[in-house]
PDB file of N, CA and C in Angstrom:
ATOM      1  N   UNK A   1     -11.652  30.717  19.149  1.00  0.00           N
ATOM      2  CA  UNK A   1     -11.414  29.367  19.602  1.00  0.00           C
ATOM      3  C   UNK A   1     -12.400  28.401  18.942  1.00  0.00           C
ATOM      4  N   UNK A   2     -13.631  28.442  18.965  1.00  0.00           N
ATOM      5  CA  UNK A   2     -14.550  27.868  18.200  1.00  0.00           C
ATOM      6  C   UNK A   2     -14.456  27.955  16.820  1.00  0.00           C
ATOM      7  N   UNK A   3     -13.945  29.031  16.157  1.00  0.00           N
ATOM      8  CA  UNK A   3     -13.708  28.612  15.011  1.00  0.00           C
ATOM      9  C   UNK A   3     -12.269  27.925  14.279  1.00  0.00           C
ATOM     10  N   UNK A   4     -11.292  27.787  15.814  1.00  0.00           N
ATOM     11  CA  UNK A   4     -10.480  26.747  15.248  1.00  0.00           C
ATOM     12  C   UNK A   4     -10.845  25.521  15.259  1.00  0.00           C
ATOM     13  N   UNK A   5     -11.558  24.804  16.269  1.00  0.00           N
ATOM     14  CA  UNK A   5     -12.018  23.600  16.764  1.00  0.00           C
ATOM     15  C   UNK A   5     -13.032  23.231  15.765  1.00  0.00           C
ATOM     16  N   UNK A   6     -13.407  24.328  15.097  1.00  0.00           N
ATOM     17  CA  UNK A   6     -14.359  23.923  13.790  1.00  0.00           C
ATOM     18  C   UNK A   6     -13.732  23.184  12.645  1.00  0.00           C
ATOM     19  N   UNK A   7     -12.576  23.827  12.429  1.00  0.00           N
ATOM     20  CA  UNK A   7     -11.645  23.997  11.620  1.00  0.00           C
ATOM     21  C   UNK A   7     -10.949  22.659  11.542  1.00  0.00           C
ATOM     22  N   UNK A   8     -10.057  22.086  12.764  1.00  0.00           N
ATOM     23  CA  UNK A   8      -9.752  21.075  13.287  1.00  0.00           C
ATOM     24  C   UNK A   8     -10.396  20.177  12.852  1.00  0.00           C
ATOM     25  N   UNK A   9     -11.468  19.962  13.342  1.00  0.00           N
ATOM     26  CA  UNK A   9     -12.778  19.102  12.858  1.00  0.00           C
ATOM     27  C   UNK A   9     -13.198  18.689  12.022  1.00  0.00           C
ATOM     28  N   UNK A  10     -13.550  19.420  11.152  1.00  0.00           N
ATOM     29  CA  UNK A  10     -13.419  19.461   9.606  1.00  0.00           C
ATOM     30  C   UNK A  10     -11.933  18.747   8.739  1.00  0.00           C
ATOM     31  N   UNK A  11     -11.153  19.466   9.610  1.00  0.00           N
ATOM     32  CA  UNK A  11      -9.694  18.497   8.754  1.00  0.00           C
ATOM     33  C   UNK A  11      -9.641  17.278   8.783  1.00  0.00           C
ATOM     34  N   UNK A  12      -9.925  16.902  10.386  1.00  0.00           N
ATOM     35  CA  UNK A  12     -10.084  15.343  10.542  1.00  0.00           C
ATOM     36  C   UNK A  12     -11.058  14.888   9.963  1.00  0.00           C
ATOM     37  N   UNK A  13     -12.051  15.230   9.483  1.00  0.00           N
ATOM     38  CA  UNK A  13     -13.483  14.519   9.162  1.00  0.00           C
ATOM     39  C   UNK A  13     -12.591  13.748   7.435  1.00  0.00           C
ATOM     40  N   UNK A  14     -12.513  14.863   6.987  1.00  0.00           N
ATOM     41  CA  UNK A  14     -11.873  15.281   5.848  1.00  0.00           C
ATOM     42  C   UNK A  14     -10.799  13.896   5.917  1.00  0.00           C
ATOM     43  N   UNK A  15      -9.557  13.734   6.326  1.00  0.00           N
ATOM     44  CA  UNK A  15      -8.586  13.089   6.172  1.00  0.00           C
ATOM     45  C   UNK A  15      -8.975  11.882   6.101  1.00  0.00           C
ATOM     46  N   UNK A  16      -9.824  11.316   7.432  1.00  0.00           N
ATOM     47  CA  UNK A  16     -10.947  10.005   7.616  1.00  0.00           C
ATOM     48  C   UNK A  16     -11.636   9.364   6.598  1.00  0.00           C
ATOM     49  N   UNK A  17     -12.240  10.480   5.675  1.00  0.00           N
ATOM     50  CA  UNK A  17     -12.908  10.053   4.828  1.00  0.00           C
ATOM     51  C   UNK A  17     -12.044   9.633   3.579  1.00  0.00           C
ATOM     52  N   UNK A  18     -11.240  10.244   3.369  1.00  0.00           N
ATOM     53  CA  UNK A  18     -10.150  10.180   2.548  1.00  0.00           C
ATOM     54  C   UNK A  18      -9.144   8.968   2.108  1.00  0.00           C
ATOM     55  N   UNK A  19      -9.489   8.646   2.967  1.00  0.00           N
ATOM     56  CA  UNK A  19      -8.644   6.902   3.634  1.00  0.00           C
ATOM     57  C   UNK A  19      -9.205   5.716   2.632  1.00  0.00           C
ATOM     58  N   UNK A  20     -10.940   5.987   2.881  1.00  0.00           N
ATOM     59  CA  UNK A  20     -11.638   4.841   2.201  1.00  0.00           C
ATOM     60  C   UNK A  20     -11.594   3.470   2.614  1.00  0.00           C
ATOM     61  N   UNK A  21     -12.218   3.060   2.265  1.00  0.00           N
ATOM     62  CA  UNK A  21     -12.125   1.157   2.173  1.00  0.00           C
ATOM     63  C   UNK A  21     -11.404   1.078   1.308  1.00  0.00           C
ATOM     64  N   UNK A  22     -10.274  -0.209   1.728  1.00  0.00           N
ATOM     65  CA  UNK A  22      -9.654  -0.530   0.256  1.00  0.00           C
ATOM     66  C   UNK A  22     -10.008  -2.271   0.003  1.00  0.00           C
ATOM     67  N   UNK A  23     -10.882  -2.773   0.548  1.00  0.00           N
ATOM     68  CA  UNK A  23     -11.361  -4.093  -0.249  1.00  0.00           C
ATOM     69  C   UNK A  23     -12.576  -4.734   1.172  1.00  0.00           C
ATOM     70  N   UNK A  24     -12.634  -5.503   0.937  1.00  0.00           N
ATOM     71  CA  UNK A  24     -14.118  -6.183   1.885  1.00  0.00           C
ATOM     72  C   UNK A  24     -13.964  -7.492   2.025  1.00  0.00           C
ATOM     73  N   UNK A  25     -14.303  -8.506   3.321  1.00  0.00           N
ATOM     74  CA  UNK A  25     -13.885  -9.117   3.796  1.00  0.00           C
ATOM     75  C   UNK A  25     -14.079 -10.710   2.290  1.00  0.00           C
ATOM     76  N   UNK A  26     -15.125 -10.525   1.789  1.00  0.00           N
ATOM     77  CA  UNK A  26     -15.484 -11.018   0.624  1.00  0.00           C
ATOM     78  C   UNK A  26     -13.860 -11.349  -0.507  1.00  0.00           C
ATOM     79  N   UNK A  27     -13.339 -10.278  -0.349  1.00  0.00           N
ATOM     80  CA  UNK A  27     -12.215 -10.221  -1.432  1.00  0.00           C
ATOM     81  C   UNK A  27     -10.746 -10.785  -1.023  1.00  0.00           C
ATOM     82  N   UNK A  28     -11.029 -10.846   0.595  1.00  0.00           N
ATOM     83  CA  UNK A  28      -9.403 -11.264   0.803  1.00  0.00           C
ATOM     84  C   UNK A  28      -9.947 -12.735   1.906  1.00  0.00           C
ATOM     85  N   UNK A  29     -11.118 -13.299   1.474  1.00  0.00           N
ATOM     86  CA  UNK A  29     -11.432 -14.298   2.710  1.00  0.00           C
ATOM     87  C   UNK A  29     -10.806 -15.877   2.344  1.00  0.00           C
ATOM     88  N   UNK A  30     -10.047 -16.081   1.036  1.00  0.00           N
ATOM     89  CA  UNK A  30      -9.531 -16.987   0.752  1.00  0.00           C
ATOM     90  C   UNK A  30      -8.194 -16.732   0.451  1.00  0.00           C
ATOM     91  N   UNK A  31      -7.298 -15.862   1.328  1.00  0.00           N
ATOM     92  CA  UNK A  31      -6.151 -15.751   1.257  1.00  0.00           C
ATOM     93  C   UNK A  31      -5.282 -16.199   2.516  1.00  0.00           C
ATOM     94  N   UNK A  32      -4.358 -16.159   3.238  1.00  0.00           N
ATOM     95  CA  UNK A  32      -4.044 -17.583   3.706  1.00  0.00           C
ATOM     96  C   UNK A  32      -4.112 -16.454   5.182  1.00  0.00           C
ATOM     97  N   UNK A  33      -4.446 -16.970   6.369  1.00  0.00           N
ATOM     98  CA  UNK A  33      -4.853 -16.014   7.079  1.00  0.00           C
ATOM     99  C   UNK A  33      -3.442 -15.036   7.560  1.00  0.00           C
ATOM    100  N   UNK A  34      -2.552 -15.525   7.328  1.00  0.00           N
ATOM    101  CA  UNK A  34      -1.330 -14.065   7.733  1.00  0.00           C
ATOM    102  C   UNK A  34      -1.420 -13.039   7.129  1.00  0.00           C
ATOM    103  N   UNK A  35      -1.704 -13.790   5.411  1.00  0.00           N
ATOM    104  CA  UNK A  35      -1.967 -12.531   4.908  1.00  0.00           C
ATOM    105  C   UNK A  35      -3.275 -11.599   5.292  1.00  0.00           C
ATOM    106  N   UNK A  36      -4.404 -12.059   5.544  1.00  0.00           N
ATOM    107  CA  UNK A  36      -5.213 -11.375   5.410  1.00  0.00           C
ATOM    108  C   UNK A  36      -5.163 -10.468   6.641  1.00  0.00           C
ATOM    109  N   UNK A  37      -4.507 -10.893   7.563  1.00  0.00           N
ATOM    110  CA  UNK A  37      -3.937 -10.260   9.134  1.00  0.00           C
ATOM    111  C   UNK A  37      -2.768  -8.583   8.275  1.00  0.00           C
ATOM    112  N   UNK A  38      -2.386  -9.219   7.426  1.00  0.00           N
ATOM    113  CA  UNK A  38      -1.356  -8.345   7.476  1.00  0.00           C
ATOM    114  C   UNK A  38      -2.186  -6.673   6.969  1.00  0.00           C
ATOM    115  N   UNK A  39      -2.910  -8.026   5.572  1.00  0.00           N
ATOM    116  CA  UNK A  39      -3.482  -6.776   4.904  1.00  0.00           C
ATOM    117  C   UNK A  39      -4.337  -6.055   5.862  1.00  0.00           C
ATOM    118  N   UNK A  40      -5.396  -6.101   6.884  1.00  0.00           N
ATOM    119  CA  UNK A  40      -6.055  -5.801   7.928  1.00  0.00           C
ATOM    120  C   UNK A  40      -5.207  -4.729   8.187  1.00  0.00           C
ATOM    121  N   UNK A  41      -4.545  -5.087   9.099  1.00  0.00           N
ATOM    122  CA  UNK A  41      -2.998  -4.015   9.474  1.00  0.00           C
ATOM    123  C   UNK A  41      -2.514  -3.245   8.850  1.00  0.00           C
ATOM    124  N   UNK A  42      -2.827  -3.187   7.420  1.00  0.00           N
ATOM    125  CA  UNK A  42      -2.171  -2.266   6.381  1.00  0.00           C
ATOM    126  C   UNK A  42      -0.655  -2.438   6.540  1.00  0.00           C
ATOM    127  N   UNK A  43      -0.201  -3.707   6.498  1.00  0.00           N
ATOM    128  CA  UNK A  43       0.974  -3.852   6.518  1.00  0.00           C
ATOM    129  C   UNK A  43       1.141  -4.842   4.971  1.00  0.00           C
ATOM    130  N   UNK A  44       2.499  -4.456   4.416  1.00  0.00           N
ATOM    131  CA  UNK A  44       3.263  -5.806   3.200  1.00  0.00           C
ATOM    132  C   UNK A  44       4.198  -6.688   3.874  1.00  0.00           C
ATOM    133  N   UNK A  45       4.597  -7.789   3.144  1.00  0.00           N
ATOM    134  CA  UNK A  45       5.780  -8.341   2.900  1.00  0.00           C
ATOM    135  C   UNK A  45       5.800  -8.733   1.466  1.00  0.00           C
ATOM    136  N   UNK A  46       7.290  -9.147   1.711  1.00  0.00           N
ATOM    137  CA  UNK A  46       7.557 -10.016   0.531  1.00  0.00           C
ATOM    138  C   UNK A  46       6.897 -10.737   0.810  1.00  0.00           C
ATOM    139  N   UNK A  47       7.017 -11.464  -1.122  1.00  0.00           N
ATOM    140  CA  UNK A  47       5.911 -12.310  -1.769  1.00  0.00           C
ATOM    141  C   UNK A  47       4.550 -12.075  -1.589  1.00  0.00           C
ATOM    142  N   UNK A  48       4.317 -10.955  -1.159  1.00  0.00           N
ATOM    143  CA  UNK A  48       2.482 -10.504  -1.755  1.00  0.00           C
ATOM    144  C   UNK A  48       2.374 -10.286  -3.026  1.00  0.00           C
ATOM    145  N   UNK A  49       1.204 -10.349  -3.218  1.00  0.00           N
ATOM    146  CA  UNK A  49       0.776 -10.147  -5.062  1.00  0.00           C
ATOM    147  C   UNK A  49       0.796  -9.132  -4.704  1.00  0.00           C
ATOM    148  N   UNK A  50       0.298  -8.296  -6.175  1.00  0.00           N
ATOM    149  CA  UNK A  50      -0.514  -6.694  -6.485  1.00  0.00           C
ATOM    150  C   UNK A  50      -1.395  -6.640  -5.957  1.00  0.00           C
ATOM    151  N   UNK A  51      -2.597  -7.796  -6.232  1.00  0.00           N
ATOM    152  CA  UNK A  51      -3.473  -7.675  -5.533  1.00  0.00           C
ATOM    153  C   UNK A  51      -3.571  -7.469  -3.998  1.00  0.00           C
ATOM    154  N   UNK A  52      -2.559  -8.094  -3.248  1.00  0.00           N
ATOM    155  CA  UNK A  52      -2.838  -7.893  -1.910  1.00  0.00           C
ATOM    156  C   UNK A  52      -1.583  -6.909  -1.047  1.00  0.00           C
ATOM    157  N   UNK A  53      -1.042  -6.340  -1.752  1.00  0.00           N
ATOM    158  CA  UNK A  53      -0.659  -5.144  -2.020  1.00  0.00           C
ATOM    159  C   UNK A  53      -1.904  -4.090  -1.660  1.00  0.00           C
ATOM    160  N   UNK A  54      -2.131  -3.736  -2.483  1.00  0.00           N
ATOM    161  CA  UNK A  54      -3.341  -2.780  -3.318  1.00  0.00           C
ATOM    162  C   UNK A  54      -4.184  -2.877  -2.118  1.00  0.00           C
ATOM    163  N   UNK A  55      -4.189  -3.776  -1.678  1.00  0.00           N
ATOM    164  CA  UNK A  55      -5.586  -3.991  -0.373  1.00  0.00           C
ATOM    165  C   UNK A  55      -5.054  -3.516   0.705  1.00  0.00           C
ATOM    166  N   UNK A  56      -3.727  -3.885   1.378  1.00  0.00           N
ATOM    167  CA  UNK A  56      -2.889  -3.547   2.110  1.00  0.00           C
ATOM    168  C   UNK A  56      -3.051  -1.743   2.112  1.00  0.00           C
ATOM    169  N   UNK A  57      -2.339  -1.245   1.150  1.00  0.00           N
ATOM    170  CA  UNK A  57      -2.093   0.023   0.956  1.00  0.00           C
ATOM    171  C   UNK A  57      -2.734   1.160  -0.008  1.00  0.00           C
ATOM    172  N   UNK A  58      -3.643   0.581  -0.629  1.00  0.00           N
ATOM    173  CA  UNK A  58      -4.344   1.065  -1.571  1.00  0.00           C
ATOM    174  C   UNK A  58      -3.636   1.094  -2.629  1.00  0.00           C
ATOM    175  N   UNK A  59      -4.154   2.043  -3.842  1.00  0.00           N
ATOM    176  CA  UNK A  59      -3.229   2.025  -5.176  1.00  0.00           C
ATOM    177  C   UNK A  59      -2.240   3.349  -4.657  1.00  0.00           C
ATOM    178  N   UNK A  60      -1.351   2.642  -5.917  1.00  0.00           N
ATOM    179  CA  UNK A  60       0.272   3.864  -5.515  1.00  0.00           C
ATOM    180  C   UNK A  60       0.036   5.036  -6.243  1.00  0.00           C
ATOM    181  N   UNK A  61       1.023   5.767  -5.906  1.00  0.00           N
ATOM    182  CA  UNK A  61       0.843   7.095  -6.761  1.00  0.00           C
ATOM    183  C   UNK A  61       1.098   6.822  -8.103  1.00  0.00           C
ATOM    184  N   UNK A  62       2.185   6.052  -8.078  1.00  0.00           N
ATOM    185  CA  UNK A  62       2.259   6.149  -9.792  1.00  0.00           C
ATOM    186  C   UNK A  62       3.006   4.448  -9.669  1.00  0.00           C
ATOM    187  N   UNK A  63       3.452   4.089 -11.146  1.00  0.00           N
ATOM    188  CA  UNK A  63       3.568   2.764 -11.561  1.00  0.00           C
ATOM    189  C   UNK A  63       4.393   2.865 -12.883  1.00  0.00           C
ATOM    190  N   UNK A  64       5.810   1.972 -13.142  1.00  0.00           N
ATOM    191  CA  UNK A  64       5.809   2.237 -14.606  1.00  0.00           C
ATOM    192  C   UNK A  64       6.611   0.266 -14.701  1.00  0.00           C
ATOM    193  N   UNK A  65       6.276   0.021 -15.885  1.00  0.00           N
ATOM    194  CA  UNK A  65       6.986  -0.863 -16.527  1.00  0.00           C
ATOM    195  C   UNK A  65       8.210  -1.394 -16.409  1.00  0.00           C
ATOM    196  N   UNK A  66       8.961  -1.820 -15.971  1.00  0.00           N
ATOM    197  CA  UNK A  66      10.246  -2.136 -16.366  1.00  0.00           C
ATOM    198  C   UNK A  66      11.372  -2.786 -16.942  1.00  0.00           C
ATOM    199  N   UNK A  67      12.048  -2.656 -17.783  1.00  0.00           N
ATOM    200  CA  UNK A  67      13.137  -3.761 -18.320  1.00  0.00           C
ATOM    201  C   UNK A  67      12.637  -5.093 -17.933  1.00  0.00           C
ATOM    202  N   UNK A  68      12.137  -5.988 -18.925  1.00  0.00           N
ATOM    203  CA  UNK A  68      12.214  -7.179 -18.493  1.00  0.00           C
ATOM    204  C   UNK A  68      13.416  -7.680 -17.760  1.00  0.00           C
ATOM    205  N   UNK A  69      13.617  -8.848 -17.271  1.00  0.00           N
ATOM    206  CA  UNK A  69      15.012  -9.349 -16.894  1.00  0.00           C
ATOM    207  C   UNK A  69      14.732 -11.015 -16.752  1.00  0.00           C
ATOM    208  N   UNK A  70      16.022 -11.366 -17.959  1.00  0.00           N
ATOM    209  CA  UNK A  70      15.350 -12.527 -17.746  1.00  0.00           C
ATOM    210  C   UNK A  70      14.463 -13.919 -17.885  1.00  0.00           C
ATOM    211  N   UNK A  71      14.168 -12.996 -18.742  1.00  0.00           N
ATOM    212  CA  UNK A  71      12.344 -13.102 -19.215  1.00  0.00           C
ATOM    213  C   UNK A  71      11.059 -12.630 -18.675  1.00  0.00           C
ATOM    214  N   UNK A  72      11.489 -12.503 -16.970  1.00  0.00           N
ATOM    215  CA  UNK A  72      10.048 -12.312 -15.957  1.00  0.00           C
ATOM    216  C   UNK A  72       9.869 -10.304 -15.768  1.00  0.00           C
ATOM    217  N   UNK A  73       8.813 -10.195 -16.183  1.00  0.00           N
ATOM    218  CA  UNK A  73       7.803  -9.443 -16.172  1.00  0.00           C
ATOM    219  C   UNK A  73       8.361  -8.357 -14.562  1.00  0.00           C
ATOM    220  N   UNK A  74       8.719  -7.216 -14.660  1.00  0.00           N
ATOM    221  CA  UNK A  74       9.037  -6.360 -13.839  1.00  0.00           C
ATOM    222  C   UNK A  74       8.109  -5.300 -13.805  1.00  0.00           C
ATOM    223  N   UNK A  75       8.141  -4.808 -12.677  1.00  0.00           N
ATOM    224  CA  UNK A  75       7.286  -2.850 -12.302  1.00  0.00           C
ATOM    225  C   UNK A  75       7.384  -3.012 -10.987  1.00  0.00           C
ATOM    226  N   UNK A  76       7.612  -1.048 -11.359  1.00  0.00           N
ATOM    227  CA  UNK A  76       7.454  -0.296 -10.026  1.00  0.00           C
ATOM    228  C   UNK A  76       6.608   0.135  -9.426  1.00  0.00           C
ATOM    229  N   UNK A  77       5.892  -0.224  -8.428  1.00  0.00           N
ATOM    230  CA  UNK A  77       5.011   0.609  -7.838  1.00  0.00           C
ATOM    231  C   UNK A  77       5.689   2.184  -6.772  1.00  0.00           C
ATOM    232  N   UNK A  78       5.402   3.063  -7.336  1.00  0.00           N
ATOM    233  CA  UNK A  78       5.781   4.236  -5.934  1.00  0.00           C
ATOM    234  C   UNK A  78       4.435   4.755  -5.302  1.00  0.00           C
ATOM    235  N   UNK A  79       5.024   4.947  -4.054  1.00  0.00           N
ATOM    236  CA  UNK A  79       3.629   4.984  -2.680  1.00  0.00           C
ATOM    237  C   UNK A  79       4.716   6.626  -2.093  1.00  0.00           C
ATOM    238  N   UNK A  80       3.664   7.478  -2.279  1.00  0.00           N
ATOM    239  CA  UNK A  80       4.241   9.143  -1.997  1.00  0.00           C
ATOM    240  C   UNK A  80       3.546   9.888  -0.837  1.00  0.00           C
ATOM    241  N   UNK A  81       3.968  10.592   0.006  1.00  0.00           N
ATOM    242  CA  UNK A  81       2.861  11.335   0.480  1.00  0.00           C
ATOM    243  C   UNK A  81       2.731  12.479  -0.313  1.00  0.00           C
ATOM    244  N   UNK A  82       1.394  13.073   0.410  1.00  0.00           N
ATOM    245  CA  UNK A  82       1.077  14.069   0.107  1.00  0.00           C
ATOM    246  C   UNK A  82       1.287  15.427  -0.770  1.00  0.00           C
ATOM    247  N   UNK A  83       2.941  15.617   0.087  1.00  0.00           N
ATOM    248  CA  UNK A  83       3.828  16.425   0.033  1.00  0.00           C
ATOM    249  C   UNK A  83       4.811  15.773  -1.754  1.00  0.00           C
ATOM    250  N   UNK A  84       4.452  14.826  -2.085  1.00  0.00           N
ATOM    251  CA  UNK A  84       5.178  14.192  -3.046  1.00  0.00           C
ATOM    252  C   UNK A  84       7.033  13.290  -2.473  1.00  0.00           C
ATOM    253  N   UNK A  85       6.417  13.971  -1.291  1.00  0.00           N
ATOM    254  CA  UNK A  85       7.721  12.905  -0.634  1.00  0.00           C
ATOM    255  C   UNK A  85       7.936  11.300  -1.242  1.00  0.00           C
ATOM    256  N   UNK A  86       9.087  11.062  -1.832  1.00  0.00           N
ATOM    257  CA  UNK A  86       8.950   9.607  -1.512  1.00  0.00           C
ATOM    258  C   UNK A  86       9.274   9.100  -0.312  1.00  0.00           C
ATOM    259  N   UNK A  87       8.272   7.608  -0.089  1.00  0.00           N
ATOM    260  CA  UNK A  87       7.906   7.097   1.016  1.00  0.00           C
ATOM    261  C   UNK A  87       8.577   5.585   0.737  1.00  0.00           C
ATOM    262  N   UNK A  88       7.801   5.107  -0.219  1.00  0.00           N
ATOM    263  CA  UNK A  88       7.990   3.575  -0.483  1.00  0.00           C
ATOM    264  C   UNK A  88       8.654   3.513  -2.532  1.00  0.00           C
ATOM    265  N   UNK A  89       9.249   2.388  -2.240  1.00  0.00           N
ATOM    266  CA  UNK A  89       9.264   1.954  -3.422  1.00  0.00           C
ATOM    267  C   UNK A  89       9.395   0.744  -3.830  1.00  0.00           C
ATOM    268  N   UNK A  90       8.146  -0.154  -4.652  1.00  0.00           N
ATOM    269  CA  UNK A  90       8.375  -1.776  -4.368  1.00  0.00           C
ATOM    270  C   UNK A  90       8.868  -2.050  -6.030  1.00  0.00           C
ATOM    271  N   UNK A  91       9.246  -3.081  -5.867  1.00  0.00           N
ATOM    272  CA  UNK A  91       9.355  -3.869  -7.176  1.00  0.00           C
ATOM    273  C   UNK A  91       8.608  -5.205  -7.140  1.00  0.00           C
ATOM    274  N   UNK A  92       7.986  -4.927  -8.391  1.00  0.00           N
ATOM    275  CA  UNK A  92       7.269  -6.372  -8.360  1.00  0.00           C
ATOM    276  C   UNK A  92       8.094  -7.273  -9.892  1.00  0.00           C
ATOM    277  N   UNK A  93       8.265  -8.874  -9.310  1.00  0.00           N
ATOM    278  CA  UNK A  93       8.569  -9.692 -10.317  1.00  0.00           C
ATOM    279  C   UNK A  93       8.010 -10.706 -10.572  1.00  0.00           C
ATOM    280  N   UNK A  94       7.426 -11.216 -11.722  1.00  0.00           N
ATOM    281  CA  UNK A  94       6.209 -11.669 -12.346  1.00  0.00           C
ATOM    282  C   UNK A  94       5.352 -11.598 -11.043  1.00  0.00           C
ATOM    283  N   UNK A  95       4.990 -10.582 -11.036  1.00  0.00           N
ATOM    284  CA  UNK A  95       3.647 -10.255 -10.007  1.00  0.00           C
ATOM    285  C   UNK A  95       3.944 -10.462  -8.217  1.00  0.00           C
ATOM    286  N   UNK A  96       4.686 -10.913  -8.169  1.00  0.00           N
ATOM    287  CA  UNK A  96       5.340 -10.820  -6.791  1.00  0.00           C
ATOM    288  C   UNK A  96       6.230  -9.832  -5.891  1.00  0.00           C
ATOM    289  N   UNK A  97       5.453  -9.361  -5.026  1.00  0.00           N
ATOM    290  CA  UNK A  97       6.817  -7.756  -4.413  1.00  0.00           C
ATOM    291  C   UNK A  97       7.743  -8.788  -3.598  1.00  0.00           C
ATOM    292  N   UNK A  98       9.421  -8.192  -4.380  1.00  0.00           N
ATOM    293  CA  UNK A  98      10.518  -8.712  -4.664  1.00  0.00           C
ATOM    294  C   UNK A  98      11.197  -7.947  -3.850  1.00  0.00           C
ATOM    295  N   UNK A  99      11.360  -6.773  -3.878  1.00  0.00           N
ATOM    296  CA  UNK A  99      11.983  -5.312  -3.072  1.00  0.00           C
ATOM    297  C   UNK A  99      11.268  -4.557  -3.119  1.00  0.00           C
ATOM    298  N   UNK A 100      11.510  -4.314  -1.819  1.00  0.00           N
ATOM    299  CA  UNK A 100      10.968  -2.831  -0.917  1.00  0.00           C
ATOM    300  C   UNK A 100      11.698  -2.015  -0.678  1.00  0.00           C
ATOM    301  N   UNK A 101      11.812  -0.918  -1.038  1.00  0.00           N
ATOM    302  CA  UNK A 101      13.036   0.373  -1.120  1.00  0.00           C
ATOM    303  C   UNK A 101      11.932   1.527   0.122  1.00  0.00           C
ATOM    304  N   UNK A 102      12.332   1.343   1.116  1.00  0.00           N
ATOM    305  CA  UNK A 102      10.562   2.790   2.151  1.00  0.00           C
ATOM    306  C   UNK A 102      11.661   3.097   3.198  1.00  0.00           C
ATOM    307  N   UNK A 103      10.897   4.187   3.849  1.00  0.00           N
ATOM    308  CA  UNK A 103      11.191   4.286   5.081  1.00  0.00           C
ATOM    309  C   UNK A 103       9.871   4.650   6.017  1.00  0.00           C
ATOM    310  N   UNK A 104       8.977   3.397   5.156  1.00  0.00           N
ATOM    311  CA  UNK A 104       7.468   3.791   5.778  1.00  0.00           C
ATOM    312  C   UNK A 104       7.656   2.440   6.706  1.00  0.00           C
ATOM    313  N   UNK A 105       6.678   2.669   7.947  1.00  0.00           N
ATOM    314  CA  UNK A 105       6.312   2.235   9.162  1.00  0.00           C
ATOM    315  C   UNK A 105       5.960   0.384   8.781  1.00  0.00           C
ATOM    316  N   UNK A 106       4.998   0.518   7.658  1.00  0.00           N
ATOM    317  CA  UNK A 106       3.881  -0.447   7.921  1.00  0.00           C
ATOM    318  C   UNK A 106       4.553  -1.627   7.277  1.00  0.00           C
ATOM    319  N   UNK A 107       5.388  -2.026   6.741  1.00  0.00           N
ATOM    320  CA  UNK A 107       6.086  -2.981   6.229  1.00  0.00           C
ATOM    321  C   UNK A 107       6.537  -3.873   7.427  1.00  0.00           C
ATOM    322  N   UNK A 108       6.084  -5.177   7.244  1.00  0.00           N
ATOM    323  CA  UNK A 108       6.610  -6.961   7.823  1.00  0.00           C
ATOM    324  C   UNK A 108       7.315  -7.129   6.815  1.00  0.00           C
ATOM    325  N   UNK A 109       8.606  -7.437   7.491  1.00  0.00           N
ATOM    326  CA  UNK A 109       9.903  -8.677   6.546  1.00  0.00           C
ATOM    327  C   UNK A 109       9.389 -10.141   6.949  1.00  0.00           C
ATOM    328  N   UNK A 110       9.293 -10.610   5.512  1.00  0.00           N
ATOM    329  CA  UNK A 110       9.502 -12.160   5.619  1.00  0.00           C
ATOM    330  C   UNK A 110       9.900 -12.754   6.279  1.00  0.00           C
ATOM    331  N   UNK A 111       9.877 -13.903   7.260  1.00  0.00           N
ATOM    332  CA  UNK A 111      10.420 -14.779   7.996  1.00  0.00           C
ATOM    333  C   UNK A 111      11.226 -15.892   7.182  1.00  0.00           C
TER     334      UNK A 111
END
């Protein structure tokens, strides 16, 4: 029994730490306060930058380029668990998340 509760313990310590900071009050203190509520929350919406993205949720698993369209500047961010599940999938256009493709929790829709 004690050496599951050790065990336990250790996982959580482990996962906790794992999490990290993803920015400091310094970096998001001139952003308009919903956002900075949201990012707090680890929540998106549309029309966040990358940047406050990234703060929100940390960096994604992976990222690629896409077809311009248009003229304006496209990419994907994908957000995976662990397991390599996909979770989320945003599109950003000239730097703005445009679509959200998830069936993750932490996402606010635009009003």
């Amino acid at each position: 029994m004690r050496i599951l509760l050790s065990l336990l313990t250790v996982i959580f310590l482990f996962g906790c730490a794992s999490q990290g900071v993803r920015y400091t009050y310094e970096e998001i203190k001139n952003y308009p306060p919903d956002i900075q509520e949201r990012i707090a929350k680890g929540e998106i919406a549309l029309g966040m930058t990358k940047e406050q993205v990234r703060y929100a949720w940390g960096p994604p698993s992976s990222t690629r380029i896409l077809t311009p369209e248009k003229g304006k500047q496209r990419e994907e961010w994908i957000y995976s668990s662990s397991l390599g599940l996909l979770k989320s999938r945003l599109i950003f256009i000239d730097g703005k998340l445009t679509y959200i493709i998830s069936n993750e929790q932490r996402i606010v829709s635009e009003d």
